[in-house]
N, C-alpha and C. Protein backbone atom coordinates (compact mmCIF):
# COMPACT_ATOMS: atom_id res chain seq x y z
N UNK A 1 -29.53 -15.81 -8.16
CA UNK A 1 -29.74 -14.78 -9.15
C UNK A 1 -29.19 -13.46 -8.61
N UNK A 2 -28.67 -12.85 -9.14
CA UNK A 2 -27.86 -11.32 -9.04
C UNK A 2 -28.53 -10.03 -10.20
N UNK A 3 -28.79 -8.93 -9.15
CA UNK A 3 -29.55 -7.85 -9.72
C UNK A 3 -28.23 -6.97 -10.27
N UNK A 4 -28.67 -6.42 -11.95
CA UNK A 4 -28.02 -5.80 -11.70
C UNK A 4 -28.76 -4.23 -12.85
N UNK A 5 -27.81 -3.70 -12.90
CA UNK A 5 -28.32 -2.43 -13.07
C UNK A 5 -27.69 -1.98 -15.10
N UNK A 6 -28.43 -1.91 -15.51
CA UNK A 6 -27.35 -1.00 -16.93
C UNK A 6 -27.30 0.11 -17.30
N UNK A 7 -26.69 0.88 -17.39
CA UNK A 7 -26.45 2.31 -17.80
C UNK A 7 -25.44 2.56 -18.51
N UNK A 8 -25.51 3.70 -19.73
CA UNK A 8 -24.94 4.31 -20.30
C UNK A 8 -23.95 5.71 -19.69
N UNK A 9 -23.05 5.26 -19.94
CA UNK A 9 -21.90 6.72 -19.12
C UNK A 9 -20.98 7.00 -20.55
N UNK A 10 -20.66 8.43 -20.36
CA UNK A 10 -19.78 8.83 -21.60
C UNK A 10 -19.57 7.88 -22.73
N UNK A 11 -21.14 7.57 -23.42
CA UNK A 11 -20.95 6.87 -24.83
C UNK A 11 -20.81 5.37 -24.80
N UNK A 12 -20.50 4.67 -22.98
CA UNK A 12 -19.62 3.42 -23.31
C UNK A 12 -20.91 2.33 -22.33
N UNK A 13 -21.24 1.45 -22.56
CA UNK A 13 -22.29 0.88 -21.58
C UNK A 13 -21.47 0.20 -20.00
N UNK A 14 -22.37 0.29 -18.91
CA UNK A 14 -21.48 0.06 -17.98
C UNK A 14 -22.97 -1.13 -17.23
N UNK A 15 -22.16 -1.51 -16.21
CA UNK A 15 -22.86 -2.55 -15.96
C UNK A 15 -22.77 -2.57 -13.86
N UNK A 16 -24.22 -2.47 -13.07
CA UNK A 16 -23.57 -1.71 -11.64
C UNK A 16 -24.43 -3.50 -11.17
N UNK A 17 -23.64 -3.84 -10.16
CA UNK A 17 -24.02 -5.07 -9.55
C UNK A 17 -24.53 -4.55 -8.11
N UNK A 18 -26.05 -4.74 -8.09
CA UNK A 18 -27.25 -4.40 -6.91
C UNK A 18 -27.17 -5.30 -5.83
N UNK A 19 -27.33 -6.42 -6.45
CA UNK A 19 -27.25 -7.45 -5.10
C UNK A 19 -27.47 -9.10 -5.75
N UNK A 20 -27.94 -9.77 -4.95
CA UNK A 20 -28.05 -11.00 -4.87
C UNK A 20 -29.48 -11.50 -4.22
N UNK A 21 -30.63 -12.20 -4.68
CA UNK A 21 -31.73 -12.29 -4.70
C UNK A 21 -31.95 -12.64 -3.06
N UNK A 22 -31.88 -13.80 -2.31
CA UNK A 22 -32.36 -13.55 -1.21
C UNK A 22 -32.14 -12.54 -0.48
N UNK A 23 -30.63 -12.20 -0.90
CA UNK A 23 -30.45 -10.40 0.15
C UNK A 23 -31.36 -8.96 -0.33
N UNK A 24 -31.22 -8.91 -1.13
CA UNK A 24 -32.18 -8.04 -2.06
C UNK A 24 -33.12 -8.48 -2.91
N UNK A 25 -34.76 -8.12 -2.48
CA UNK A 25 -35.77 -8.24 -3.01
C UNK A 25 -35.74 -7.92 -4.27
N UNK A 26 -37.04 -8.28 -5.11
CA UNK A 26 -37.02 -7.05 -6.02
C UNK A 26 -37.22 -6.16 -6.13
N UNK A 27 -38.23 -5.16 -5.11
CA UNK A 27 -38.48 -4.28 -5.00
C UNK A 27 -37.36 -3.59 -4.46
N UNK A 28 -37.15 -3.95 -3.35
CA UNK A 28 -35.10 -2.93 -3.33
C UNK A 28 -34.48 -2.57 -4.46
N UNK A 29 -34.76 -3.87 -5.41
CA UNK A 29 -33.56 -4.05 -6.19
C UNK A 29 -34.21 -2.81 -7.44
N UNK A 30 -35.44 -2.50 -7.53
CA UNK A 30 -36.15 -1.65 -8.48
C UNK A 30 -35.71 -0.18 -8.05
N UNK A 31 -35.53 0.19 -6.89
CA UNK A 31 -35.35 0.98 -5.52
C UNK A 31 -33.46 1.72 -6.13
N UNK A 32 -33.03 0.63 -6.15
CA UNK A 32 -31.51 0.64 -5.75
C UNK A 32 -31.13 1.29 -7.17
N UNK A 33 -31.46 0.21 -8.39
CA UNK A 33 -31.90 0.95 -9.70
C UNK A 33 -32.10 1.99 -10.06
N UNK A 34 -33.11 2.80 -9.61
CA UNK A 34 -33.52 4.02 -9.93
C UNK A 34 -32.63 5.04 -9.33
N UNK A 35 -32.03 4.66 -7.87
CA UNK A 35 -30.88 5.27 -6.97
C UNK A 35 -29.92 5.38 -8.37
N UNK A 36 -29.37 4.54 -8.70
CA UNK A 36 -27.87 4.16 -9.90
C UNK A 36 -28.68 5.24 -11.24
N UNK A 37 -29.76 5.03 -11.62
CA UNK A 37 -29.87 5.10 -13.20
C UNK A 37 -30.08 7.38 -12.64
N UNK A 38 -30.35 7.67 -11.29
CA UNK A 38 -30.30 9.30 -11.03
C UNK A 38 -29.35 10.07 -10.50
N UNK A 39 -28.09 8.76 -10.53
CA UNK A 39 -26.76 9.06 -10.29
C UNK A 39 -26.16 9.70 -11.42
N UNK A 40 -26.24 8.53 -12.09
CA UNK A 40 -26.29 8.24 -13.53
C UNK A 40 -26.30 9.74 -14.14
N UNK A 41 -27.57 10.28 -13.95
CA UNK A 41 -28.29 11.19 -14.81
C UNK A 41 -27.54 12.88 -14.35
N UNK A 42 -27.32 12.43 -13.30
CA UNK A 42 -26.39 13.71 -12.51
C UNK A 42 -24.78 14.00 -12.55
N UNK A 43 -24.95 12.60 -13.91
CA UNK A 43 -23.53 13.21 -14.28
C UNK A 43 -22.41 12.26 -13.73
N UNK A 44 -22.41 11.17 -12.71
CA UNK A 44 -21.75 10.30 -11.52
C UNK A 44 -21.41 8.89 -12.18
N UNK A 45 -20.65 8.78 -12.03
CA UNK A 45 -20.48 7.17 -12.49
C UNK A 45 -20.39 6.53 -11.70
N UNK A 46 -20.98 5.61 -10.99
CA UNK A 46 -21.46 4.82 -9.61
C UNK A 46 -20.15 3.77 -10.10
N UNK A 47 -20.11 3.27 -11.43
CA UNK A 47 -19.13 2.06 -10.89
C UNK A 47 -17.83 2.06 -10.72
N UNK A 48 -17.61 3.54 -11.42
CA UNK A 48 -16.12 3.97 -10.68
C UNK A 48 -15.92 4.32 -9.13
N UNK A 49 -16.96 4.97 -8.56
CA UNK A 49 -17.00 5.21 -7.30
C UNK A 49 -16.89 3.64 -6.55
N UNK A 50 -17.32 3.00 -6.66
CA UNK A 50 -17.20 1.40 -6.34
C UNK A 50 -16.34 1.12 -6.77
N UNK A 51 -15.48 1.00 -7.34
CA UNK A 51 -14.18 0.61 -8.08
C UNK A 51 -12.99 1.33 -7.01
N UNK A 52 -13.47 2.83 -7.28
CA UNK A 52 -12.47 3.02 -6.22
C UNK A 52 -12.64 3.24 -4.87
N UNK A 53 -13.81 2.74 -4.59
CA UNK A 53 -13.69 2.12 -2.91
C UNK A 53 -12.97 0.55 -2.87
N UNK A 54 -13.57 -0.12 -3.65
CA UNK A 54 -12.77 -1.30 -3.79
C UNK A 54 -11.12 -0.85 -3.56
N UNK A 55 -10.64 -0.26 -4.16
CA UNK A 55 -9.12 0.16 -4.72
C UNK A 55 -8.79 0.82 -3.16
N UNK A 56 -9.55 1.46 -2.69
CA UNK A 56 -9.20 2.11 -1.67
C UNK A 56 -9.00 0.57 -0.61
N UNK A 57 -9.82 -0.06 -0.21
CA UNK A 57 -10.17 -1.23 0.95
C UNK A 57 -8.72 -1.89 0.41
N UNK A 58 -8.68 -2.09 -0.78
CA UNK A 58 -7.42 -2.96 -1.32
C UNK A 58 -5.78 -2.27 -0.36
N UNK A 59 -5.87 -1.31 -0.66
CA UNK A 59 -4.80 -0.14 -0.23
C UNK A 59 -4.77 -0.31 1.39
N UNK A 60 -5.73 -0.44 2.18
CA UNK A 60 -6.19 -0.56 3.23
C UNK A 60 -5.28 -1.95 3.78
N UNK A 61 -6.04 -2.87 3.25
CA UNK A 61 -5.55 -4.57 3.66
C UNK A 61 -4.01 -4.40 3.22
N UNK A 62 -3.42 -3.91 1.80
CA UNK A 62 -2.01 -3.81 1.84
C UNK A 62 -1.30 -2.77 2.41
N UNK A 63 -1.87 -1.94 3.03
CA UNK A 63 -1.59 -0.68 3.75
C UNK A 63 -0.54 -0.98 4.47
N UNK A 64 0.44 -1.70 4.40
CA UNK A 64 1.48 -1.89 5.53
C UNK A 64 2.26 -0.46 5.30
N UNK A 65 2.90 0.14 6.10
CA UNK A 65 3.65 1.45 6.27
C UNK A 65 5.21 1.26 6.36
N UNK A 66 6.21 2.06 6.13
CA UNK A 66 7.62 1.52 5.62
C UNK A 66 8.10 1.65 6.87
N UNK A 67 7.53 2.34 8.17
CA UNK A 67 7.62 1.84 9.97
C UNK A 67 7.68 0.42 10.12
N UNK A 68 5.87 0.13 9.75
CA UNK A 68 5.57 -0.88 9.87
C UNK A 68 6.63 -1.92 9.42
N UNK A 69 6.92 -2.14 8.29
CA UNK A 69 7.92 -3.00 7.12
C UNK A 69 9.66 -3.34 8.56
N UNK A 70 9.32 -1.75 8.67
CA UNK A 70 10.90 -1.85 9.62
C UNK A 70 11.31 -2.45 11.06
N UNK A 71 9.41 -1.95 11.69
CA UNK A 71 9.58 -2.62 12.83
C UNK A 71 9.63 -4.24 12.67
N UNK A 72 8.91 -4.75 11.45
CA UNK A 72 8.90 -6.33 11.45
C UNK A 72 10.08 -6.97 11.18
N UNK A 73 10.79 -6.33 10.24
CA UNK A 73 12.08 -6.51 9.90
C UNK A 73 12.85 -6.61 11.26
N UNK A 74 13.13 -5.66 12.09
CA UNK A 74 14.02 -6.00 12.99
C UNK A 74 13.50 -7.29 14.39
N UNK A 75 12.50 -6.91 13.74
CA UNK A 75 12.04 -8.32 14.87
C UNK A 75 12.37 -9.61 14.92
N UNK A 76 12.16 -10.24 12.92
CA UNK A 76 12.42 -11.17 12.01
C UNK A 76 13.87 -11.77 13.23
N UNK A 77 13.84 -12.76 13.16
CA UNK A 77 14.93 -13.61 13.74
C UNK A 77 15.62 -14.69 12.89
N UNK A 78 15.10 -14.50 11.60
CA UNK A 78 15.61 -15.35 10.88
C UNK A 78 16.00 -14.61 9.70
N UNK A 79 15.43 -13.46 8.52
CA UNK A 79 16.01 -12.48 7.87
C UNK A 79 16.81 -11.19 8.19
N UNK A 80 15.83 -10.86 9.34
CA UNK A 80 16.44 -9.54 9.74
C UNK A 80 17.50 -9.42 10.75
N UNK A 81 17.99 -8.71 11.48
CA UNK A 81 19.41 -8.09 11.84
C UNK A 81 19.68 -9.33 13.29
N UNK A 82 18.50 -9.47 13.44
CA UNK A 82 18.74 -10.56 15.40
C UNK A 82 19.54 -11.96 14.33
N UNK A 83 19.05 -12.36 13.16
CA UNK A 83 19.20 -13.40 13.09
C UNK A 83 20.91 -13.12 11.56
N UNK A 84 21.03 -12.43 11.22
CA UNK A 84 22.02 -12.21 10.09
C UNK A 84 23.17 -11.54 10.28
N UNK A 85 23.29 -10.08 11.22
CA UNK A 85 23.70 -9.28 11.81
C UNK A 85 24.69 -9.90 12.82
N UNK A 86 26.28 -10.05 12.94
CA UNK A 86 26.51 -10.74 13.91
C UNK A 86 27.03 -9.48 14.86
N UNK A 87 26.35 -10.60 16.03
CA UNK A 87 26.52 -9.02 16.91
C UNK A 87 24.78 -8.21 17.50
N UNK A 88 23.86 -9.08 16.59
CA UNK A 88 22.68 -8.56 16.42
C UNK A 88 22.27 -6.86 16.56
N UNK A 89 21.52 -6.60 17.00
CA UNK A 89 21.37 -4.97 16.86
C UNK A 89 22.41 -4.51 17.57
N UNK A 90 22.85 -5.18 18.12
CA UNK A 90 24.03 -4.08 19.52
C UNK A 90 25.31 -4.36 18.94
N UNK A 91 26.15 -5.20 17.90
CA UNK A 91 26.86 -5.54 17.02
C UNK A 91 27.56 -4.54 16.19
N UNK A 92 28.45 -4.32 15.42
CA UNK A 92 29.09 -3.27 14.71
C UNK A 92 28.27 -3.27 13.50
N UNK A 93 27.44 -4.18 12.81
CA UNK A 93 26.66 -3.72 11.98
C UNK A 93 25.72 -2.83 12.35
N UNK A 94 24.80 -3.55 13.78
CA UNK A 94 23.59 -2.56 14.02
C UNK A 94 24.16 -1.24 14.52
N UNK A 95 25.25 -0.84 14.91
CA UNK A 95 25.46 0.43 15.11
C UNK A 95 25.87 1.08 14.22
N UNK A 96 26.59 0.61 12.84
CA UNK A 96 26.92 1.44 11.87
C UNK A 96 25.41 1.50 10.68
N UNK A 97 24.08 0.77 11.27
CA UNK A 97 23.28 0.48 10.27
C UNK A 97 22.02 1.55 11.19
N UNK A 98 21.84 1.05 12.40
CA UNK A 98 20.65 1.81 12.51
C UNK A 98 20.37 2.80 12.63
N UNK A 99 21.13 3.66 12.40
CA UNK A 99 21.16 5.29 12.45
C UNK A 99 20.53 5.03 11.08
N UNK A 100 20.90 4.35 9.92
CA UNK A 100 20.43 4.72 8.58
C UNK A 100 18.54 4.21 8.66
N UNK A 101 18.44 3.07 9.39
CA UNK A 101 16.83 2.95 10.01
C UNK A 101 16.13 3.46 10.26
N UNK A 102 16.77 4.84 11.39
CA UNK A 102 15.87 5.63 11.85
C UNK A 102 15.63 6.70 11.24
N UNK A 103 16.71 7.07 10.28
CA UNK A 103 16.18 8.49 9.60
C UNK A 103 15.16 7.59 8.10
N UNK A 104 15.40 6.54 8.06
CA UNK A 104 14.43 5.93 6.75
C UNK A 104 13.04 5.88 7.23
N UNK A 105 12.71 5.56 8.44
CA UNK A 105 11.66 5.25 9.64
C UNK A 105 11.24 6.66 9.72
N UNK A 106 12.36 8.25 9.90
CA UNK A 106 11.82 9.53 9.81
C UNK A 106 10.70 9.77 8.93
N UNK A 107 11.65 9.87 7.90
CA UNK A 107 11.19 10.38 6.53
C UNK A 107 10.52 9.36 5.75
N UNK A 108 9.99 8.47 6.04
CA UNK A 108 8.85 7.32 4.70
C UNK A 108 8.04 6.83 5.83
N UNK A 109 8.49 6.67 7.29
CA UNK A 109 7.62 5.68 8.09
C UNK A 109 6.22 5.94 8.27
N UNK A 110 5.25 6.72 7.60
CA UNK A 110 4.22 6.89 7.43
C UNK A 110 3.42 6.65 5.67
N UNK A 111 4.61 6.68 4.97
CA UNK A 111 4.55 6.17 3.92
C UNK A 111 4.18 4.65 3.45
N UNK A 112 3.16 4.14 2.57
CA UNK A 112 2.84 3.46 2.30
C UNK A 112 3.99 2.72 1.41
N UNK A 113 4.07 1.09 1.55
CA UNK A 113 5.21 0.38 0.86
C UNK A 113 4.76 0.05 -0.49
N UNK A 114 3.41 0.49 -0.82
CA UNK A 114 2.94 -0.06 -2.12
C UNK A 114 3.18 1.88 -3.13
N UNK A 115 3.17 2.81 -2.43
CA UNK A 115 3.86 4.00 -2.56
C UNK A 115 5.13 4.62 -2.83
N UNK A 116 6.04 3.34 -2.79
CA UNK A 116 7.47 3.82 -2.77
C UNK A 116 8.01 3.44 -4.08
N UNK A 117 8.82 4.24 -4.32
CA UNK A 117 9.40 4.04 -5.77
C UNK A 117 10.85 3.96 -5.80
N UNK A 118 11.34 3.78 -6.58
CA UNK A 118 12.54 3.31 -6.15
C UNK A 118 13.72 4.53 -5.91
N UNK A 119 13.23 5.61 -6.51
CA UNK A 119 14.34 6.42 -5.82
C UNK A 119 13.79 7.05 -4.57
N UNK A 120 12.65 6.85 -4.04
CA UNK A 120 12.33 7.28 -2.35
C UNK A 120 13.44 6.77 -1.21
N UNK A 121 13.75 5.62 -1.59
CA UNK A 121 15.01 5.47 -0.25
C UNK A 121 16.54 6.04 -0.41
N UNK A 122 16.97 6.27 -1.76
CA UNK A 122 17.83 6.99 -1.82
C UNK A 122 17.69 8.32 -1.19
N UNK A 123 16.73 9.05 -1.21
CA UNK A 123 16.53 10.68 -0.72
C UNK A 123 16.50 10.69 0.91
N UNK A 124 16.16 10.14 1.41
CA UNK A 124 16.27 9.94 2.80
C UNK A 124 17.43 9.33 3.41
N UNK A 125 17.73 8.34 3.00
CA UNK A 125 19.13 7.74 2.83
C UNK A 125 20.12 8.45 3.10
N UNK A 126 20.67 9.19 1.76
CA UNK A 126 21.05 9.94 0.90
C UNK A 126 21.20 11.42 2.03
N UNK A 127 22.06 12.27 1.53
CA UNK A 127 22.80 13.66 2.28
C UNK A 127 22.41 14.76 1.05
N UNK A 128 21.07 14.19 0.00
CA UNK A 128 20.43 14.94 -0.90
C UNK A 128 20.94 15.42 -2.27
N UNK A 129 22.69 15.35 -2.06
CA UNK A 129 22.71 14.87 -3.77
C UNK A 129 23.31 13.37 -4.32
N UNK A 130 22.83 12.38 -3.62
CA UNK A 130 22.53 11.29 -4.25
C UNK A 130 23.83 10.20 -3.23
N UNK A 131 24.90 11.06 -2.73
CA UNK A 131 25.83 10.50 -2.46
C UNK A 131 25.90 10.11 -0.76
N UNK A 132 26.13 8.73 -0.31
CA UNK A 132 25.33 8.53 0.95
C UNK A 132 26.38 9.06 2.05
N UNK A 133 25.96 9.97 3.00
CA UNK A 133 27.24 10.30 3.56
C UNK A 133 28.08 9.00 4.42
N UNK A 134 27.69 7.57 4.72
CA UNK A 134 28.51 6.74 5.80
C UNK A 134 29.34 5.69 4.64
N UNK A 135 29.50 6.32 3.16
CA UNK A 135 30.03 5.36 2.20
C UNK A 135 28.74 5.52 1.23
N UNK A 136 29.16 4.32 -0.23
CA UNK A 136 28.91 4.35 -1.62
C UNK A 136 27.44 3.53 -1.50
N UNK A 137 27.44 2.48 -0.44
CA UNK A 137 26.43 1.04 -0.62
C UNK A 137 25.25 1.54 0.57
N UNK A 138 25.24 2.73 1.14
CA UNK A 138 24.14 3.17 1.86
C UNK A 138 23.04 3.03 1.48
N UNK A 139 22.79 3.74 0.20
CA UNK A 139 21.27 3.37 0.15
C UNK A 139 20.84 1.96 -0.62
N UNK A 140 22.27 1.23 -1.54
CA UNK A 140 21.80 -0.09 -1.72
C UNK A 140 21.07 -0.46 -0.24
N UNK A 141 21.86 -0.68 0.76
CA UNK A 141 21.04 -1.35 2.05
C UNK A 141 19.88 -0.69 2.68
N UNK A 142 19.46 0.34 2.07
CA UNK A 142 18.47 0.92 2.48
C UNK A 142 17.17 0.21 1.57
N UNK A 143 17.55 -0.04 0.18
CA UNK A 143 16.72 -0.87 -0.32
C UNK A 143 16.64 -1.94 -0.28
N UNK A 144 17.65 -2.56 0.22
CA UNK A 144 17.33 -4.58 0.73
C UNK A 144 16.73 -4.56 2.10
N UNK A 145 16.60 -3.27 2.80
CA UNK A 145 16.31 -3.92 4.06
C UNK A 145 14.82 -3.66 4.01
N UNK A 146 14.62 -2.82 3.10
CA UNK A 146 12.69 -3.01 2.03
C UNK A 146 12.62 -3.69 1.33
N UNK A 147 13.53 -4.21 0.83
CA UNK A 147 12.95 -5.95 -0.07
C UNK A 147 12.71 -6.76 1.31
N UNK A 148 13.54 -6.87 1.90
CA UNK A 148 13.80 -8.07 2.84
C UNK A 148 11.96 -7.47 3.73
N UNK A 149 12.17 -6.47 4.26
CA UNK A 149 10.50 -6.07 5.35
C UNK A 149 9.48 -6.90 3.92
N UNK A 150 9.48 -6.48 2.69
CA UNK A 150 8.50 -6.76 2.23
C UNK A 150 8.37 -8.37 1.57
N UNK A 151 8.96 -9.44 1.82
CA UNK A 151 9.32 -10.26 1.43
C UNK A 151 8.92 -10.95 2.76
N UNK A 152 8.99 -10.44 4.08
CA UNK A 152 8.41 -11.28 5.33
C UNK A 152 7.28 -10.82 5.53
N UNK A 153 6.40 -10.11 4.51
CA UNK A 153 4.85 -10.26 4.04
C UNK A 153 4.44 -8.78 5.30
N UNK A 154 5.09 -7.52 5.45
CA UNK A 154 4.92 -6.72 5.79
C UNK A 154 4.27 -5.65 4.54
């Protein structure tokens, strides 16, 4: 059996989940209630606040960072640059490529990958009006090498 709570918020009925009977008594659960229904009354909507802690923990577990995404990527021995790249990082690709890594790694590597939109790697990429200074396909590869990080579950 599961306690739960009902309240009215801006006109619409909402519904707050207390607990689960051997973990919470009933008397907690009368306790926990009155906690929700003077939240409630103060104006608070408890199940959005829970909603977006949920949303937050979610953000958390997918929290990978576009560092993160990059360091895995170059590790990858089978998608990324050791394993595709001939020449591997020390190769004429990785030297005409990882300069574009590290300024992407500058400017987003604290940035969240569930955060990025699709013109974020162009701007960093990018010499700021759109045009990549090492050639035309710069920031295409700036965005496969974030499909590819996020595709090996970074």
């Amino acid at each position: 059996m599961v306690w739960f709570v009902r309240y009215l918020f801006d006109g619409s009925a909402r519904r707050y989940r207390i607990g689960q009977h051997p973990a919470v008594g009933l008397s907690s659960a009368r306790k926990l209630a009155s906690v929700v229904r003077g939240r409630v009354a103060a104006g608070d909507d408890p199940q959005s606040e829970k909603r977006a802690k949920r949303e937050a923990a979610r953000r958390r577990r997918l929290g990978a960072t576009v560092g993160g995404a990059l360091a895995t990527w170059l590790r990858d021995e089978k998608l990324g640059p050791l394993g595709r790249w001939k020449g591997g990082l020390e190769g004429g690709s990785g030297r005409t490529s990882l300069w574009h890594l590290r300024r992407l790694d500058r400017m987003l590597g604290k940035k969240l990958l569930n955060d990025i939109t699709a013109k974020d790697p162009v701007r960093p990429c990018g010499d700021g009006d759109g045009e990549h200074a090492a050639g035309k396909d710069g920031p295409d590869q700036c965005v496969e090498e974030l499909d590819c990080a996020e595709r090996v579950g970074c």
